[in-house]
Protein backbone atom coordinates (compact mmCIF):
# COMPACT_ATOMS: atom_id res chain seq x y z
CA UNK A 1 -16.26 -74.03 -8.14
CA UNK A 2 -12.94 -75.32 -10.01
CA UNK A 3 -13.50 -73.02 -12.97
CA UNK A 4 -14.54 -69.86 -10.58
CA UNK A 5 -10.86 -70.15 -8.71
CA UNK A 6 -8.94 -70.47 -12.17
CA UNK A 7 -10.53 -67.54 -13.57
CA UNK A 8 -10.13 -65.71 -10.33
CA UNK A 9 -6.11 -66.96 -11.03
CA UNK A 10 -6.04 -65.68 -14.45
CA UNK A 11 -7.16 -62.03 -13.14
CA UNK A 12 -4.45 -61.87 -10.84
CA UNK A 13 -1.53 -62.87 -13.12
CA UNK A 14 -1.37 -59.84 -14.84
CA UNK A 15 1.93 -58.59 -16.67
CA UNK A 16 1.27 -54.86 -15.69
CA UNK A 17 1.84 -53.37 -19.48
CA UNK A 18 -0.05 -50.16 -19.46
CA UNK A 19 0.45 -49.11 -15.67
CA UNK A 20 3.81 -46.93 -16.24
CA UNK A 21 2.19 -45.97 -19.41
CA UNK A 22 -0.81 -44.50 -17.76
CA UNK A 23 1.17 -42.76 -14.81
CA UNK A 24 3.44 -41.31 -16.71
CA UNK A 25 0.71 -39.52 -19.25
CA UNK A 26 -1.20 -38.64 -16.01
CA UNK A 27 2.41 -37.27 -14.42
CA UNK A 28 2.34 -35.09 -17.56
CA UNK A 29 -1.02 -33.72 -17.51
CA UNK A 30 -0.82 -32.90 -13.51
CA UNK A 31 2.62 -30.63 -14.02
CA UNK A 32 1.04 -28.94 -17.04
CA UNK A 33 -1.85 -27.99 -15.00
CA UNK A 34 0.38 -26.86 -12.19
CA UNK A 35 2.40 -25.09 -14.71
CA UNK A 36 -0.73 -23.73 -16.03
CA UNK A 37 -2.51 -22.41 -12.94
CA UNK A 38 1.24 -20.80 -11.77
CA UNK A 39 1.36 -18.75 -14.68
CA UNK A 40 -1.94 -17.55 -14.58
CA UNK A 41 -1.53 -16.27 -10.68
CA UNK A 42 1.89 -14.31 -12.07
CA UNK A 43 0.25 -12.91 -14.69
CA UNK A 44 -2.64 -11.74 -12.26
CA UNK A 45 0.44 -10.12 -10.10
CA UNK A 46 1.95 -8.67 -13.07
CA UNK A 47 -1.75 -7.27 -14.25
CA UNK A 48 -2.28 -5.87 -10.40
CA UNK A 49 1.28 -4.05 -10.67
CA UNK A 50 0.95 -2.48 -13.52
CA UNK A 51 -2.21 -1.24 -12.75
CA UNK A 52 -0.77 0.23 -9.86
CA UNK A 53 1.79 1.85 -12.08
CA UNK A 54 -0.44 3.39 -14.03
CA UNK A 55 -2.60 5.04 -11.09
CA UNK A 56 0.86 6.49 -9.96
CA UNK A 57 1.76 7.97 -13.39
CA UNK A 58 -1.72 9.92 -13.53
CA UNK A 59 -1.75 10.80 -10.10
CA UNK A 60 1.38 12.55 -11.02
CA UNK A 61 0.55 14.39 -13.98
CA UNK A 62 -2.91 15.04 -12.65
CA UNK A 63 -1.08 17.32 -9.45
CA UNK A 64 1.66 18.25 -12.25
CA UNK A 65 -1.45 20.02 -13.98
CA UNK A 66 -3.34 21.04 -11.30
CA UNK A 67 -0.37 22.57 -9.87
CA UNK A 68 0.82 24.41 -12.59
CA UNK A 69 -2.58 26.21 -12.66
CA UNK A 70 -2.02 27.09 -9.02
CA UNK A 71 1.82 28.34 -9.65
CA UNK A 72 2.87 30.94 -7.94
CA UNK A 73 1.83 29.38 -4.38
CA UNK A 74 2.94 30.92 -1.31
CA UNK A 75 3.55 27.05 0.24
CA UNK A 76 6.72 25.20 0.05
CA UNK A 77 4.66 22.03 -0.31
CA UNK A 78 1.12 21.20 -1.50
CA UNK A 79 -0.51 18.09 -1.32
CA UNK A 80 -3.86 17.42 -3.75
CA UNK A 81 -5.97 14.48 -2.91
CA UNK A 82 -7.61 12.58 -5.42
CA UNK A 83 -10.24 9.07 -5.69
CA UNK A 84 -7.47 7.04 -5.48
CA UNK A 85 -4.73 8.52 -3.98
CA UNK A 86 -2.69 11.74 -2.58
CA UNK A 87 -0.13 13.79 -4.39
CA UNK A 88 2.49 15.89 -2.62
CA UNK A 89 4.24 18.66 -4.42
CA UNK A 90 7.24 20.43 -2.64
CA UNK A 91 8.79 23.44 -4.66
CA UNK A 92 12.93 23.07 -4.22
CA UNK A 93 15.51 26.10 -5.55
CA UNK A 94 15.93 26.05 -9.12
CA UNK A 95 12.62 25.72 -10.22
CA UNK A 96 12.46 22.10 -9.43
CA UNK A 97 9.42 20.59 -7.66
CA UNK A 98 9.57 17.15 -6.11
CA UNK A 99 5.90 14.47 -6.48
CA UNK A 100 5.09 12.14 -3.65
CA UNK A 101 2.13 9.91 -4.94
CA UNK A 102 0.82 7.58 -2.18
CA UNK A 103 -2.15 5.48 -4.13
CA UNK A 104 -5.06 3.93 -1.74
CA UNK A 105 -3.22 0.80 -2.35
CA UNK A 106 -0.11 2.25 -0.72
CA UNK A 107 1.92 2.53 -4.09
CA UNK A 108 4.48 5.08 -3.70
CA UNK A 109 6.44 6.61 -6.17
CA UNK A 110 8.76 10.24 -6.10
CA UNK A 111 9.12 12.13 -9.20
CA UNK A 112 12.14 15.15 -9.15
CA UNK A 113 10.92 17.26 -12.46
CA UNK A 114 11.59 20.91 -13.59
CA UNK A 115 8.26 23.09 -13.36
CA UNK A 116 8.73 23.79 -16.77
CA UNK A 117 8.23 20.05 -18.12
């Protein structure tokens, strides 16, 4: 029974070498994978924006197109819908039409262009 308490002792009496060692690598590891999983979610944002973008930009010159087909129109503004979105052209003095794209999303973006271009 002597020996059982003395070995019992000797577990006990430990110096506690490896402890901050191990923490510390495991403090590491935990804020890389944090880092890790934070980066990924921004670049999903930045992926979802510029997708966005993009659906703008050809909604544009989709209803740039379309419209110029359609020029002369007796309207001061036109709107063209589209799978993903509406356009809406309004002819101003000069020659100068204005491009409201709304995506499904609700994306906007306003493009002031010559008729020409």
């Amino acid at each position: 029974m002597r020996k059982h308490l003395v070995y019992r002792k000797h577990i006990t009496n430990q110096q506690g070498i490896l402890l901050p060692y191990f923490m510390f690598i495991l403090l590491v590891g935990l804020m890389s994978v944090t880092a890790s999983i934070s980066v990924y979610q921004n670049h999903l944002e930045i992926t979802k924006l510029e997708t966005e973008q993009l659906r703008l930009e050809t909604l544009i010159q989709m209803a740039k197109a379309q419209f110029r087909e359609e020029y002369p129109v007796s309207e001061q503004t036109k709107s063209y819908y589209y799978p993903y979105g509406k356009v809406s052209v309004s002819v101003q003095p000069n020659n100068l039409i204005v491009l409201r794209a709304i995506t499904d999303q609700n994306s906007q973006l306003a493009i002031i262009t010559d008729l020409i271009n």
